[in-house]
Structure formats: structure tokens, C-alpha cells
Protein backbone atom coordinates (compact mmCIF):
# COMPACT_ATOMS: atom_id res chain seq x y z
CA UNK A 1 -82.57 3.58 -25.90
CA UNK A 2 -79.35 5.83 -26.69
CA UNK A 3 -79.83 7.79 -23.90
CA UNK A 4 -80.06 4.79 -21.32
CA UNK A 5 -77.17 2.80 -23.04
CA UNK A 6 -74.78 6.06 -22.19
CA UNK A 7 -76.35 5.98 -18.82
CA UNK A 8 -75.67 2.81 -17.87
CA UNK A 9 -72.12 2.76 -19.84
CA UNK A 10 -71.41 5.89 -17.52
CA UNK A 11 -72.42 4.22 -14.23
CA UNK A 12 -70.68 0.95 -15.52
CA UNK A 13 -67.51 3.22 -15.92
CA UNK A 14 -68.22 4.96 -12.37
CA UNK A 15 -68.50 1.72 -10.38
CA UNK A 16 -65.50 0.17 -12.12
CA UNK A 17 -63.02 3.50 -11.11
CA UNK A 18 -64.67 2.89 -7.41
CA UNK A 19 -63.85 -0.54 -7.56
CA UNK A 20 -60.05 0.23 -9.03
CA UNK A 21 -60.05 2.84 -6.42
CA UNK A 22 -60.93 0.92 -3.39
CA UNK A 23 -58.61 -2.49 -4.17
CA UNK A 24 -55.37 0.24 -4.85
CA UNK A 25 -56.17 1.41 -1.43
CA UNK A 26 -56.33 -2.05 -0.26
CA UNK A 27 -53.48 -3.19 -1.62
CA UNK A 28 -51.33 0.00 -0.12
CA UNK A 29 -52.39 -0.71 2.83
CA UNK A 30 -51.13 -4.23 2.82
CA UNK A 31 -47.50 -3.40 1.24
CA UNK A 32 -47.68 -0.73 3.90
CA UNK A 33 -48.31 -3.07 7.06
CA UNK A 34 -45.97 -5.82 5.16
CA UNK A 35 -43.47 -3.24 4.33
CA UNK A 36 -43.31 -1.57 7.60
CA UNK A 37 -41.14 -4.48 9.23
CA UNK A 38 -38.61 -4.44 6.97
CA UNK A 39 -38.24 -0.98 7.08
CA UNK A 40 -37.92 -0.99 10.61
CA UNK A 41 -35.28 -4.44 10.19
CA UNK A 42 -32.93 -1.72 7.84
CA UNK A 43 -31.18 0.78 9.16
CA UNK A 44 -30.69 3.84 7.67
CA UNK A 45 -26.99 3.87 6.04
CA UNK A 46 -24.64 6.72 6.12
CA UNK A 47 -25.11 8.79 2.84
CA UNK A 48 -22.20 7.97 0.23
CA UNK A 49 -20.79 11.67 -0.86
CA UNK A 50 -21.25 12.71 -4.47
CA UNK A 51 -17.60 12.12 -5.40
CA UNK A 52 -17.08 9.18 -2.94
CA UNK A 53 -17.11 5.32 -3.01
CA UNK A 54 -19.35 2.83 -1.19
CA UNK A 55 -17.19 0.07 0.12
CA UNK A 56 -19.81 -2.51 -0.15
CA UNK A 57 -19.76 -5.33 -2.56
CA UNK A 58 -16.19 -4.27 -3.02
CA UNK A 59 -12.97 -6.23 -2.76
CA UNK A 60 -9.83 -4.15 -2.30
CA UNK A 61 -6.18 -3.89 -2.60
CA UNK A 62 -4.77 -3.42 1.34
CA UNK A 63 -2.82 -0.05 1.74
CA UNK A 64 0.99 -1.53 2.02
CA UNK A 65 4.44 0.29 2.40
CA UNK A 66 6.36 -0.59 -0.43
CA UNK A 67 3.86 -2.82 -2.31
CA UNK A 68 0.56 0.16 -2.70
CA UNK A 69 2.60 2.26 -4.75
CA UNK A 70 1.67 3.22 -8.02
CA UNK A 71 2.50 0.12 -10.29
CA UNK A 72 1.08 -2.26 -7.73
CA UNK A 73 -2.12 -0.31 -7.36
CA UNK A 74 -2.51 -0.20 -11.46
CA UNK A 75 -1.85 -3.77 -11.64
CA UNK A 76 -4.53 -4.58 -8.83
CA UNK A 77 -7.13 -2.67 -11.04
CA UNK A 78 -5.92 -4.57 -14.09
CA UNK A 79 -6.71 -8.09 -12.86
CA UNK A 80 -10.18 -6.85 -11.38
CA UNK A 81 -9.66 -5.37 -7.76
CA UNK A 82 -12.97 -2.62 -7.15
CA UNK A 83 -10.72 -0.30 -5.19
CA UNK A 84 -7.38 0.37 -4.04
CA UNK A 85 -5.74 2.04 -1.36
CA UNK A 86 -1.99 3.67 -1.23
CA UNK A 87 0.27 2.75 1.42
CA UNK A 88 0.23 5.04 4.72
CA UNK A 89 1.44 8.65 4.30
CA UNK A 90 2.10 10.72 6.83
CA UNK A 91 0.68 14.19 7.46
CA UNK A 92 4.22 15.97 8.04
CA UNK A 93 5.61 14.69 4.88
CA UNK A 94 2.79 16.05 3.12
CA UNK A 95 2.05 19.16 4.48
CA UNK A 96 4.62 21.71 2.45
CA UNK A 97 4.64 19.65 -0.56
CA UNK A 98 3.42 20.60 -4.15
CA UNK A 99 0.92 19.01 -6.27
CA UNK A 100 2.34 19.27 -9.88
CA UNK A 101 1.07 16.94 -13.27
CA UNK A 102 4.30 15.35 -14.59
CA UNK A 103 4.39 16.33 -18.55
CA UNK A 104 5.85 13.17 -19.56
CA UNK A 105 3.16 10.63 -17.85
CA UNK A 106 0.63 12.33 -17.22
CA UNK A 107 0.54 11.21 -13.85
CA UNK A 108 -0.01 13.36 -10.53
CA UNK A 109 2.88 13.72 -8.04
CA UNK A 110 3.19 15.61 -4.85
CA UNK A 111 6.70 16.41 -4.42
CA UNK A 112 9.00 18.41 -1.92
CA UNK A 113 13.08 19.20 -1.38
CA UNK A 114 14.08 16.75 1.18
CA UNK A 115 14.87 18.61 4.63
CA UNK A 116 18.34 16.73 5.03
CA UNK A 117 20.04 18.24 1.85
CA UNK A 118 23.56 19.44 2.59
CA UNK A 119 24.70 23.06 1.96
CA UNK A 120 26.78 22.05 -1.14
CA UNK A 121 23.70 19.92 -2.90
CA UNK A 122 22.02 21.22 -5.38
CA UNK A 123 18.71 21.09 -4.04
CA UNK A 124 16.31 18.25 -5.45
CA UNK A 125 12.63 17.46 -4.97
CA UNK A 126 11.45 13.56 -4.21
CA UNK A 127 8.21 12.39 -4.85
CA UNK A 128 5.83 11.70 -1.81
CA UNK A 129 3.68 10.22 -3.51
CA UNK A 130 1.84 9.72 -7.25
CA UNK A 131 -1.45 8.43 -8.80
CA UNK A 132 -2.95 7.85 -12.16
CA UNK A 133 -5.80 10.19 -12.25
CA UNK A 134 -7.37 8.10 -15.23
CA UNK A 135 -6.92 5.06 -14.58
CA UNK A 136 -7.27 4.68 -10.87
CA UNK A 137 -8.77 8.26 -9.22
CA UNK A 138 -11.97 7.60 -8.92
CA UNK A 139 -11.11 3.85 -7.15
CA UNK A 140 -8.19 5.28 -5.11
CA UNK A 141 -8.06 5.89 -1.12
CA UNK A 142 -5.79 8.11 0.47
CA UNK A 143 -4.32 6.49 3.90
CA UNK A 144 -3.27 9.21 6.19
CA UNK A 145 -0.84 8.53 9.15
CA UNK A 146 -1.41 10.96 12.02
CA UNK A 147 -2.04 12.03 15.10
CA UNK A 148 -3.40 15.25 15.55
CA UNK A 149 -6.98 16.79 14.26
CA UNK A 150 -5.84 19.61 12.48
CA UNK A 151 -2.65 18.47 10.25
CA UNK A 152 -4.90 15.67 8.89
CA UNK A 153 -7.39 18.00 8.00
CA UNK A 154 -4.19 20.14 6.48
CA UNK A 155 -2.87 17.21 4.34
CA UNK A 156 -6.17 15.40 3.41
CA UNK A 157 -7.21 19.13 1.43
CA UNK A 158 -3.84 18.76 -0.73
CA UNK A 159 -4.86 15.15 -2.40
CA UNK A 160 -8.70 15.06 -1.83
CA UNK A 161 -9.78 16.63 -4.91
CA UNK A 162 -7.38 13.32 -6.68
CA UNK A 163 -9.23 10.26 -4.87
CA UNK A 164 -11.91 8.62 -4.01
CA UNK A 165 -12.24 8.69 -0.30
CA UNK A 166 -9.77 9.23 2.75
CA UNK A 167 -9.30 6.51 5.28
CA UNK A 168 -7.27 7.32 8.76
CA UNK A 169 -4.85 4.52 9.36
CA UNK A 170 -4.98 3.27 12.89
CA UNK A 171 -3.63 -0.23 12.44
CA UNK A 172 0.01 0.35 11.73
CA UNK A 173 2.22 -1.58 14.20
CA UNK A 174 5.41 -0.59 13.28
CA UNK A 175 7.76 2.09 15.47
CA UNK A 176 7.78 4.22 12.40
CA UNK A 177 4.25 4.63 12.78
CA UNK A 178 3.06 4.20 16.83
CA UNK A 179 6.73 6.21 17.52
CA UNK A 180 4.68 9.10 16.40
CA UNK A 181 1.11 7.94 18.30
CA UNK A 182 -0.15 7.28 14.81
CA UNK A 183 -1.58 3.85 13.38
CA UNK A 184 -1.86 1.11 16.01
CA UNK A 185 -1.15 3.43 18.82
CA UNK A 186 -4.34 5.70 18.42
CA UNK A 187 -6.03 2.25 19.05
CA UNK A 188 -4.83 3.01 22.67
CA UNK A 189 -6.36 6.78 22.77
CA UNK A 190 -10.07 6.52 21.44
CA UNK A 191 -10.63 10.16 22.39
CA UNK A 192 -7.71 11.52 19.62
CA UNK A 193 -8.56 9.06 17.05
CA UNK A 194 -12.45 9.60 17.13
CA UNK A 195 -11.50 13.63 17.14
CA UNK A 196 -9.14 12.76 14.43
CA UNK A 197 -12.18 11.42 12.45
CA UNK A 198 -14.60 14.06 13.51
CA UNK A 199 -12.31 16.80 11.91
CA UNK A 200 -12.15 15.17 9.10
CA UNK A 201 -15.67 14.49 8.48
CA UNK A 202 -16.76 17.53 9.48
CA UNK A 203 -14.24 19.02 7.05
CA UNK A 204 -13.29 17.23 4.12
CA UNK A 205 -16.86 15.97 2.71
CA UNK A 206 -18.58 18.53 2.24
CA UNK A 207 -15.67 20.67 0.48
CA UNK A 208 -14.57 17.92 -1.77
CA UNK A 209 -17.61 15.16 -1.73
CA UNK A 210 -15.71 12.34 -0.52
CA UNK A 211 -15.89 9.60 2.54
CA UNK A 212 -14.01 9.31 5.30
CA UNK A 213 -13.17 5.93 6.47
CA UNK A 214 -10.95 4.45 9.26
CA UNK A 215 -9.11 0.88 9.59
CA UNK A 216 -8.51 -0.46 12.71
CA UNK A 217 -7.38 -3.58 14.55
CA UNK A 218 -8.26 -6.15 17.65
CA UNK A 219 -8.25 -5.02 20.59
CA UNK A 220 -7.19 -7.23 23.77
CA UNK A 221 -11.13 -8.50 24.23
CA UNK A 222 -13.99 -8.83 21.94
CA UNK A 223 -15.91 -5.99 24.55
CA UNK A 224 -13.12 -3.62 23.98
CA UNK A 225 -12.98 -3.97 20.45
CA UNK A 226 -16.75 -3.94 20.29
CA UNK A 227 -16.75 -0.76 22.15
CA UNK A 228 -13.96 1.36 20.08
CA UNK A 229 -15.95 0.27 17.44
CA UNK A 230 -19.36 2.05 18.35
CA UNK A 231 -17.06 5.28 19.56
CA UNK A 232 -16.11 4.95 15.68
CA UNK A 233 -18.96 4.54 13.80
CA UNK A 234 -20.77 7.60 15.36
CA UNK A 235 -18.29 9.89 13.75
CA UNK A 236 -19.72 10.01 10.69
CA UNK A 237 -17.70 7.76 8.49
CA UNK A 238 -18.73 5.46 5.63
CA UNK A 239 -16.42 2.89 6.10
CA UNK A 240 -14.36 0.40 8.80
CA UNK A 241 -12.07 -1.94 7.95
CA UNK A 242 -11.17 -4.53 10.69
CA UNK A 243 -7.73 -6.32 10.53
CA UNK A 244 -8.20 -9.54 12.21
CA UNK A 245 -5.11 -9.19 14.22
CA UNK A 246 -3.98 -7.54 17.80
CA UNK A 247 -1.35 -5.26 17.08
CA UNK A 248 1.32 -7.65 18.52
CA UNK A 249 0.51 -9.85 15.48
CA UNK A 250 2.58 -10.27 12.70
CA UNK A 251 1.53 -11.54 9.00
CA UNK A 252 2.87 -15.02 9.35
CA UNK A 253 0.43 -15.73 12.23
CA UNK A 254 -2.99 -17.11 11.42
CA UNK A 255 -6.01 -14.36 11.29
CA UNK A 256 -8.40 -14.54 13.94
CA UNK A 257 -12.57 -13.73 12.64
CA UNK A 258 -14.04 -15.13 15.97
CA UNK A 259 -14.95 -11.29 16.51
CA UNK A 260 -15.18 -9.83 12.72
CA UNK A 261 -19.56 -10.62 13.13
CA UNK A 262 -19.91 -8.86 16.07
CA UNK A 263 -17.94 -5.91 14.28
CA UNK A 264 -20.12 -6.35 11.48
CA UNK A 265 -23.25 -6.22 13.69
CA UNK A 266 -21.67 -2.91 15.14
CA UNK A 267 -21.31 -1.11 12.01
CA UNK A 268 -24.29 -2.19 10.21
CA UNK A 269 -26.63 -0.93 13.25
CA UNK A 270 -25.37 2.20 12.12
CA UNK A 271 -25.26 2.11 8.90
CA UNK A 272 -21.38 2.01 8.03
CA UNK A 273 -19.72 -0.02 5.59
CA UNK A 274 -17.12 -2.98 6.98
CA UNK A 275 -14.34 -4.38 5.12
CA UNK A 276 -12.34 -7.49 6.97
CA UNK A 277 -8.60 -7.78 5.90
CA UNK A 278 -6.28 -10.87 7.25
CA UNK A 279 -5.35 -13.79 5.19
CA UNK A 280 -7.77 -13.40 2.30
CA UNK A 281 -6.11 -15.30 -0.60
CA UNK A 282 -8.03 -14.25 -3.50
CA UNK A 283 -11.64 -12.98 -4.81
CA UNK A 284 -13.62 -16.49 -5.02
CA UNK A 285 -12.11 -16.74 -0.88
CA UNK A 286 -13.43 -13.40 -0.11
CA UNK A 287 -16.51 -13.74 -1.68
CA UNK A 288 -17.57 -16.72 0.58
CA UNK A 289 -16.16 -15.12 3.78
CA UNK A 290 -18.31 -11.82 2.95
CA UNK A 291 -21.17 -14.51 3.00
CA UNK A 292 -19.82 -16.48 6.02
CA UNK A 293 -18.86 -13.90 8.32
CA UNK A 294 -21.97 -10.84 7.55
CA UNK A 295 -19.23 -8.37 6.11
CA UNK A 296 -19.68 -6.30 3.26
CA UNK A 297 -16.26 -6.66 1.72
CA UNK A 298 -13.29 -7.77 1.90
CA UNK A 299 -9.41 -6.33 1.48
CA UNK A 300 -6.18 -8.58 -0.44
CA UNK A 301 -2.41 -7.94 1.10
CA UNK A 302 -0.26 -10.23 1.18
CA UNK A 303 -1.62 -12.52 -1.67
CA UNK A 304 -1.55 -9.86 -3.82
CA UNK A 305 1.91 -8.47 -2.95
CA UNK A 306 3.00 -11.63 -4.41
CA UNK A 307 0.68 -11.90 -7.73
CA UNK A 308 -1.80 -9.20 -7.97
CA UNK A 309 -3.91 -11.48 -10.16
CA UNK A 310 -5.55 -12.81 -7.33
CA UNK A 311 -7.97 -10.07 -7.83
CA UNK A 312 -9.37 -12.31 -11.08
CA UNK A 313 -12.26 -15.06 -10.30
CA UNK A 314 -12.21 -18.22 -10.77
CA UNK A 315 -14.49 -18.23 -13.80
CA UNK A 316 -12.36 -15.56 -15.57
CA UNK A 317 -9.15 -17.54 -15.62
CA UNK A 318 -8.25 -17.16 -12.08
CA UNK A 319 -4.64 -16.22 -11.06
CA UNK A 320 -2.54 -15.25 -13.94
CA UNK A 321 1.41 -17.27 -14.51
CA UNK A 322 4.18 -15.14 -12.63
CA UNK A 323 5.67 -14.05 -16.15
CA UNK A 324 2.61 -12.67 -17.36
CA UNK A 325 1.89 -10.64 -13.68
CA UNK A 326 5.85 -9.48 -14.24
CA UNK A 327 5.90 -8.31 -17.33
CA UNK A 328 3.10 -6.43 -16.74
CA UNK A 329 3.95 -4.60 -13.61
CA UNK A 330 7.02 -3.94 -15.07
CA UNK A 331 5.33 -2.18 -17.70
CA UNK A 332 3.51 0.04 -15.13
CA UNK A 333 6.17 0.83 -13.37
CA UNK A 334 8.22 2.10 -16.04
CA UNK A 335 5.06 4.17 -17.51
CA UNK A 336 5.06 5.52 -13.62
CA UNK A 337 8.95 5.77 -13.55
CA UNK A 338 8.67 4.47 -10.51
CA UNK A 339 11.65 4.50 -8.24
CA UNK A 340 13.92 1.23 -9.32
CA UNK A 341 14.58 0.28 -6.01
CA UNK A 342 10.88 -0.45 -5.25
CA UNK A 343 10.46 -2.57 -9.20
CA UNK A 344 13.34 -4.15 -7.67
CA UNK A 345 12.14 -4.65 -4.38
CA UNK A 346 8.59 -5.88 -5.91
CA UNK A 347 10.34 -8.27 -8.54
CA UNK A 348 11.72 -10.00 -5.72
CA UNK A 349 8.19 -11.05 -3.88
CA UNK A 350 6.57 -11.74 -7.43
CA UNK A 351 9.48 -14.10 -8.59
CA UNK A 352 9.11 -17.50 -7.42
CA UNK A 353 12.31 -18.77 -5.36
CA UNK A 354 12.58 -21.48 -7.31
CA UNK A 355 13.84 -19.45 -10.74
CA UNK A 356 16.85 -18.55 -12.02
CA UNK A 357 15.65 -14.92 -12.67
CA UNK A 358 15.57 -14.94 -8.58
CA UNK A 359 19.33 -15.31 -8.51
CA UNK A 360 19.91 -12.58 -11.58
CA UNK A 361 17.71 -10.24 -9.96
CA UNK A 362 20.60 -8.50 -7.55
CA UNK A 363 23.02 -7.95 -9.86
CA UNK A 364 21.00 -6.07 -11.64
CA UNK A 365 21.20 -1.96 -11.75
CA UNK A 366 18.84 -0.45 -13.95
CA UNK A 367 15.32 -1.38 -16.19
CA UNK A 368 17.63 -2.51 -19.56
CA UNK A 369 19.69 -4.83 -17.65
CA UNK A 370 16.50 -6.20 -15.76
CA UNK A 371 14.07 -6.56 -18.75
CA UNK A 372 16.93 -7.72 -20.59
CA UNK A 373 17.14 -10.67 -18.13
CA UNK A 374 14.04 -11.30 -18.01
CA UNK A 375 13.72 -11.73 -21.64
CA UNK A 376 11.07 -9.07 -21.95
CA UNK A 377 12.68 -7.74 -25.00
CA UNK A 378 9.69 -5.86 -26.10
CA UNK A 379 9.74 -3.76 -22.95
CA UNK A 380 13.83 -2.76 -24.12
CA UNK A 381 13.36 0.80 -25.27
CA UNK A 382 10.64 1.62 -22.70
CA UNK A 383 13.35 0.51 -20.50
CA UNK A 384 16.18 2.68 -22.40
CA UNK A 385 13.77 5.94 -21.94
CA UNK A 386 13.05 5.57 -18.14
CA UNK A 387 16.90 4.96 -17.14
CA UNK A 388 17.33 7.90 -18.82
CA UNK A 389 15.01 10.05 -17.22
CA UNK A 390 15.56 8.35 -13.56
CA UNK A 391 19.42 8.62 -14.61
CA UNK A 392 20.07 4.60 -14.37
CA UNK A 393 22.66 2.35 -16.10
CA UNK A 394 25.93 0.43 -15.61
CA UNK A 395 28.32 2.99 -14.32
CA UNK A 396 31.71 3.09 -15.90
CA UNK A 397 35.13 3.14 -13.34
CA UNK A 398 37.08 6.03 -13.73
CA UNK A 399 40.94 4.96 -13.15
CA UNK A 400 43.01 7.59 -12.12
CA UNK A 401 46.32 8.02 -14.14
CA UNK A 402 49.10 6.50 -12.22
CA UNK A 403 52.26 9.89 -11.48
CA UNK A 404 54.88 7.15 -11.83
CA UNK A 405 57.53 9.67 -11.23
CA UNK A 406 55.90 10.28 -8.00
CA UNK A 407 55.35 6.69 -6.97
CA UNK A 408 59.32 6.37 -7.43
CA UNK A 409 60.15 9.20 -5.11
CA UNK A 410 57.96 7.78 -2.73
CA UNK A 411 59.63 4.41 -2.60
CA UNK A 412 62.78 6.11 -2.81
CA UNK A 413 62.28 8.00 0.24
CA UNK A 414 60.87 4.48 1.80
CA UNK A 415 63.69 3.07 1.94
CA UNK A 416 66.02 5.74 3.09
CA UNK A 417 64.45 4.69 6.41
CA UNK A 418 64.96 1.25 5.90
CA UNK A 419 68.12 -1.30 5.66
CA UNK A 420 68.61 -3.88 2.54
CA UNK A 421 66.26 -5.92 4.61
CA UNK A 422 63.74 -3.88 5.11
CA UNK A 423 63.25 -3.39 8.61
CA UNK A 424 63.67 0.08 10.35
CA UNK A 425 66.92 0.99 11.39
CA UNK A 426 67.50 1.45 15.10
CA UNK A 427 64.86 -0.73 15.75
CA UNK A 428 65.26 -2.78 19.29
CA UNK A 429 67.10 -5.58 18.93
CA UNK A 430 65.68 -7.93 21.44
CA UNK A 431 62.20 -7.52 19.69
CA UNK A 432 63.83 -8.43 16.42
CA UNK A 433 65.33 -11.69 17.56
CA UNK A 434 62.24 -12.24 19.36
CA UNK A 435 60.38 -11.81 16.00
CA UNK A 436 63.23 -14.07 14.32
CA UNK A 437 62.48 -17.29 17.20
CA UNK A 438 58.78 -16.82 16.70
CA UNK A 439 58.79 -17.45 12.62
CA UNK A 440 61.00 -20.01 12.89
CA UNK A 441 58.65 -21.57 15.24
CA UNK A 442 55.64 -21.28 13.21
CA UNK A 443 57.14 -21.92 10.10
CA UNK A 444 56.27 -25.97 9.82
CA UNK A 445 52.99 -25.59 10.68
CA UNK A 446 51.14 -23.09 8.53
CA UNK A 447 47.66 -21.83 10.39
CA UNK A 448 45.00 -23.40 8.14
CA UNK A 449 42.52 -20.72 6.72
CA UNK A 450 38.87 -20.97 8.63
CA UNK A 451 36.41 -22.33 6.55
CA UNK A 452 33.69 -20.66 8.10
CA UNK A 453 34.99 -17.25 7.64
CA UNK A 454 35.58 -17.77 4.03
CA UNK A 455 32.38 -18.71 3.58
CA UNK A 456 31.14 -15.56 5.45
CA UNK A 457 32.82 -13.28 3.60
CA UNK A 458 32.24 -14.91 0.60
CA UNK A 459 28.71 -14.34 1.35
């Protein structure tokens, strides 16, 4: 009776692995033929380098001349922005320049000795450009301006091994940019911009692990646009961002998405990120055009050049008071010693018009006078440290001591050349009497003083 009960425990055991055995295969054969669709729905997407950044799900800080600089970008990060990218740089400036940790901050500058010093200067370097390697590194893009293969390859090896991914700017319209045939103008030779990108990916990823990425804007027609776009996307990159303007655009006109799905379509076919950028006023906006429009992120310029809190949600107190965003940038720019005329220059889009500290902005010369106005009293000896080192502050007018013995010779010798009356001797005397009728003349009627011009020059 042992023997059978063993038996039959054994075949109970065999029949129930069978039975495991065939419904596993069953069942992976149905996730298989239900699987298989969605495979086939999902393209593959571009593999993210080790070191790099995938741009979806992400809501960035627009590169910007003037307002990406170092104390913009740190105060982006602050209120919650995912990434950040630096304003355009351009390959020439920083080819030739030297990478160098500044002792006192900690931060990373590239810096060179500007090209138009004068024979009798004593020879200084400027910073090209700086970045926080703790704070912001990993979450930092590089924007290149160029135009040729090779000196972007040249200048994206000096800063890759500092950021997170390099992104070719071809959406610059300004002369300083297209003058060159870089930023809106390689939107106008497809052939150099895509080589531009090839180099680069070819080059730069698998030497430093890092993306490439491109940002781009409307072309004349939704086919053109739709076709630069699939030249793009098949270089290799990770990421497009679209700027839903034509290059004649400026900021003040309205944004136009009629064509930002299509580009979506584009780059998700092939697996590339795409980020839209044009009149996205904070992170709850952004959030439901990502949704609306099939994007996968979304980029912040202008509304955050005026109050970078606009990176915050809704839920997590939303945008922060303008003294609060102040003070703080203000903060990070001194930590940064940033160059005063760009706190300045910042100050003056973060201050509302309305405010007094608008009109006591100008007068202003260094970080102790401007703190000081601003009542930011606990930002005074930061302040005091930082003019000292940028070599700010009030300068004093030298007077130079009056040679009274010489001013007497002079007059003196004046008016050896001049009768008691003090018109030249030998002078022609038709001209004089001439003179004589014509202020007697105008001598009842004074000539009023323009108000207009006053005001001009008061101005």
C-alpha cells in the first residue's frame, strides 16, 4: 500500500508539471501573438549615451543670449526646470580657449585674451563661458553656433566632458548668427547642417558618452519643414527641438503649432526625442500641450527670462513673488561673479515696471549699491567680496590742482590781443557795426528756449 501511494503521488506530481508545462506554453504564446502588435506599433528609439540625457518627460530652460548664463540657468534648476541649456556659443570663440576651475567658486570657466587688446594693455583673459559642475553638469546642454563640420567637432571636445549633451543651434535669426551661415541660416543649406550633425555624432558620443541634439525652426510650408526634418533625424541624434516660428518671426508674435504633430510624427517614427519651444508660459501649460500636441517635452524662454519660477507647478506653490526670484538670482550671480552688466541687465526684465526699484536700478554701479537698494541687506558682504574681486564700486573724481600762476599768464597774454572791450584789435569795422545793429535788434525780443529740446536733453 506504501509502494502504490508513492506511485500514484509520483504520477500525480508528473501530470501536474505537464499540466504547468503545457498552460505556460499557452499562455506565451498568447502574450506573444498579443504582444507582437505593439511591438511592431513602437519604434525602436535612438539609444541615450551613458553620460547623456533623454529629453523626454523633460521641461527645459531655452538656450538665450544674455538670459542662459550661469545665474539664470542655476535659478531655472532651483524652481524645478529638468534641464537647461546655455545660450549659443560660437565655435571660433571657443576654439583657442582654456578650460581652467576657478579656486574661489569652484566653478568651470573657459577663458581666452581677447584678440582686440592694444599693444600698451596688459593683456587680460574674459570668460567665454562658465558652469556649475555640481549643481547643473549633468542637466546642462552645450549650444554650439557654427557652420562648418570640423570646428564643431573642435569646440564640442573642449566642454563635452562638462555637460550633458550638445545641441547644434540652427534657429538663431539674428545677423550675428546667419552673418556667419550659422543658426537660422543652415535652415537654408540642409546638406551642411545634416554634415554638421553627422560629424558630431559620429565623433563626440562615443568619446565622451553624450547626445547630440539639434533645434530648428519653420520652414516656409509644412512639406518643407516636414522634409528637413526626416534629413535630420537620420543623423543619429537624440533630440529636436522645434521653435514654432519662421525665422522672420519675432517673440512678440503669436507661436504657430498647426505643424509641431506632424514634427512629432516625424521624429517619433524614428525614434528621436522632440521638444516644442514658443510661448510656453509655465510647467502646468507645458504639461497639457505635451498631451495636446504628441510632443515629448517642452522648452520655457521668455516666461522664464522674466521669473524663472515658472518652472514650479501649480501644486507646489506655483510662480514664486518677484522679490523672492531677485534675491535669489542675485545670490547666484554673485556666487558665479557673474559679469555686473548682465545681473544688471537681468534685474531689469525680472523687476516689474511698476516699482520703484525699476527707476533705482540705472544709477546703480556695483552689487553693494544694488543689494543695498534693494534692501537685501543680508546679501551686503557677499556683495562687498564680489566688487572686489570683479573690481566694482563708486569711483572717486580725481580733480586736478588748479597752476593759478599759469592761468594768470594765460589771461594776461589774452588780452594783449584784445582792447578794454574785448574784441580783437584790427578787426573789420563794417562787421562790427554790423554785429552792433543786429543786437540791438534782437535785444527786445529774447528767443524763447525750445521746450522740446530741453526735454531731450534732459532725457
Amino acid at each position: 500500500m506504501r509502494r502504490f501511494a508513492c506511485l500514484l503521488r509520483g504520477v500525480m506530481v508528473s501530470t501536474s508539471i505537464a499540466e504547468e508545462a503545457a498552460a505556460t506554453s499557452v499562455a506565451t504564446a498568447t502574450m506573444t501573438a498579443t504582444a507582437t502588435p505593439a511591438i511592431a506599433a513602437t519604434p525602436a528609439r535612438v539609444p541615450i549615451p551613458p553620460r547623456g540625457v533623454d529629453y523626454r518627460g523633460k521641461l527645459a530652460l531655452a538656450p538665450m543670449v544674455r538670459s542662459g548664463e550661469l545665474p539664470s540657468r542655476l535659478l531655472a534648476l532651483h524652481y524645478g526646470a529638468d534641464l537647461v541649456w546655455g545660450p549659443e556659443t560660437v565655435d571660433h570663440s571657443l576654439i583657442g580657449s582654456v578650460r581652467r576651475v576657478n579656486p574661489r567658486t569652484n566653478m568651470i570657466e573657459w577663458t581666452r585674451i581677447p584678440s582686440n587688446q592694444t599693444k600698451h594693455e596688459t593683456p587680460a583673459e574674459s570668460v567665454i563661458y562658465r558652469l556649475d559642475p555640481l549643481r547643473e553638469g549633468s542637466k546642462h546642454v552645450f549650444q554650439i553656433g557654427t557652420s562648418d563640420p570640423e570646428r564643431a567637432v573642435a569646440a564640442a571636445r573642449l566642454v563635452a566632458a562638462d555637460v550633458a549633451g550638445i545641441d547644434v543651434n540652427a534657429g538663431c535669426p539674428k545677423p550675428f548668427s546667419t552673418s556667419g551661415g550659422m543658426g537660422a541660416a543652415l535652415l537654408q543649406t540642409p546638406d551642411k547642417l545634416a554634415a554638421i550633425l553627422e560629424a558630431l555624432v559620429r565623433e563626440i558620443p562615443p568619446a565622451f558618452g553624450i547626445g547630440i541634439s539639434v533645434k530648428i525652426r519653420l520652414l516656409e510650408t509644412p512639406e518643407r519643414t516636414g522634409a528637413l526634418v526626416r534629413r535630420l533625424v537620420a543623423t543619429g541624434i537624440t533630440g529636436l527641438t522645434l521653435h514654432c516660428r519662421t525665422t522672420p518671426m519675432r517673440p512678440r508674435e503669436r507661436a504657430i503649432r498647426e505643424q509641431l504633430r506632424m514634427v512629432a510624427g516625424v521624429c517619433r517614427e524614428a525614434g528621436v526625442a522632440c521638444l516644442m519651444n514658443g510661448d510656453v508660459a509655465g510647467r502646468d501649460e507645458a504639461e497639457a500641450l505635451v498631451e495636446e500636441y504628441g510632443v515629448d517635452g517642452a522648452m520655457i524662454a521668455t516666461a522664464a527670462e522674466k521669473n524663472p519660477s515658472v518652472f514650479r507647478a501649480g501644486k507646489d506653490g506655483g510662480m514664486a513673488g518677484w522679490r523672492e526670484a531677485v534675491e535669489r538670482y542675485v545670490r547666484f550671480a554673485m556666487e558665479a561673479e557673474n559679469k555686473f552688466g548682465n545681473t544688471k541687465y537681468l534685474l531689469g526684465q525680472m523687476i516689474p515696471g511698476k516699482e520703484q526699484a525699476i527707476r533705482e536700478l540705472p544709477p546703480c554701479k556695483s552689487y553693494v549699491k544694488t543689494v543695498e537698494m534693494l534692501g537685501f541687506g543680508g546679501l551686503v558682504e557677499l556683495a562687498r567680496a564680489t566688487d572686489e574681486v570683479l573690481g566694482l564700486g563708486e569711483k572717486k573724481k580725481v580733480v586736478a590742482p588748479v597752476d593759478k600762476s599759469a592761468a594768470g599768464q594765460g589771461a594776461n597774454k589774452k588780452r594783449k590781443w584784445t582792447d578794454n572791450g574785448g574784441r580783437n584789435k584790427g578787426g573789420d569795422a563794417k562787421r562790427q557795426q554790423q554785429h552792433q545793429t543786429q543786437q540791438t535788434q534782437t535785444q527786445p525780443h529774447p528767443a524763447p528756449i525750445p521746450t522740446a529740446v530741453a526735454a531731450t536733453t534732459t532725457v
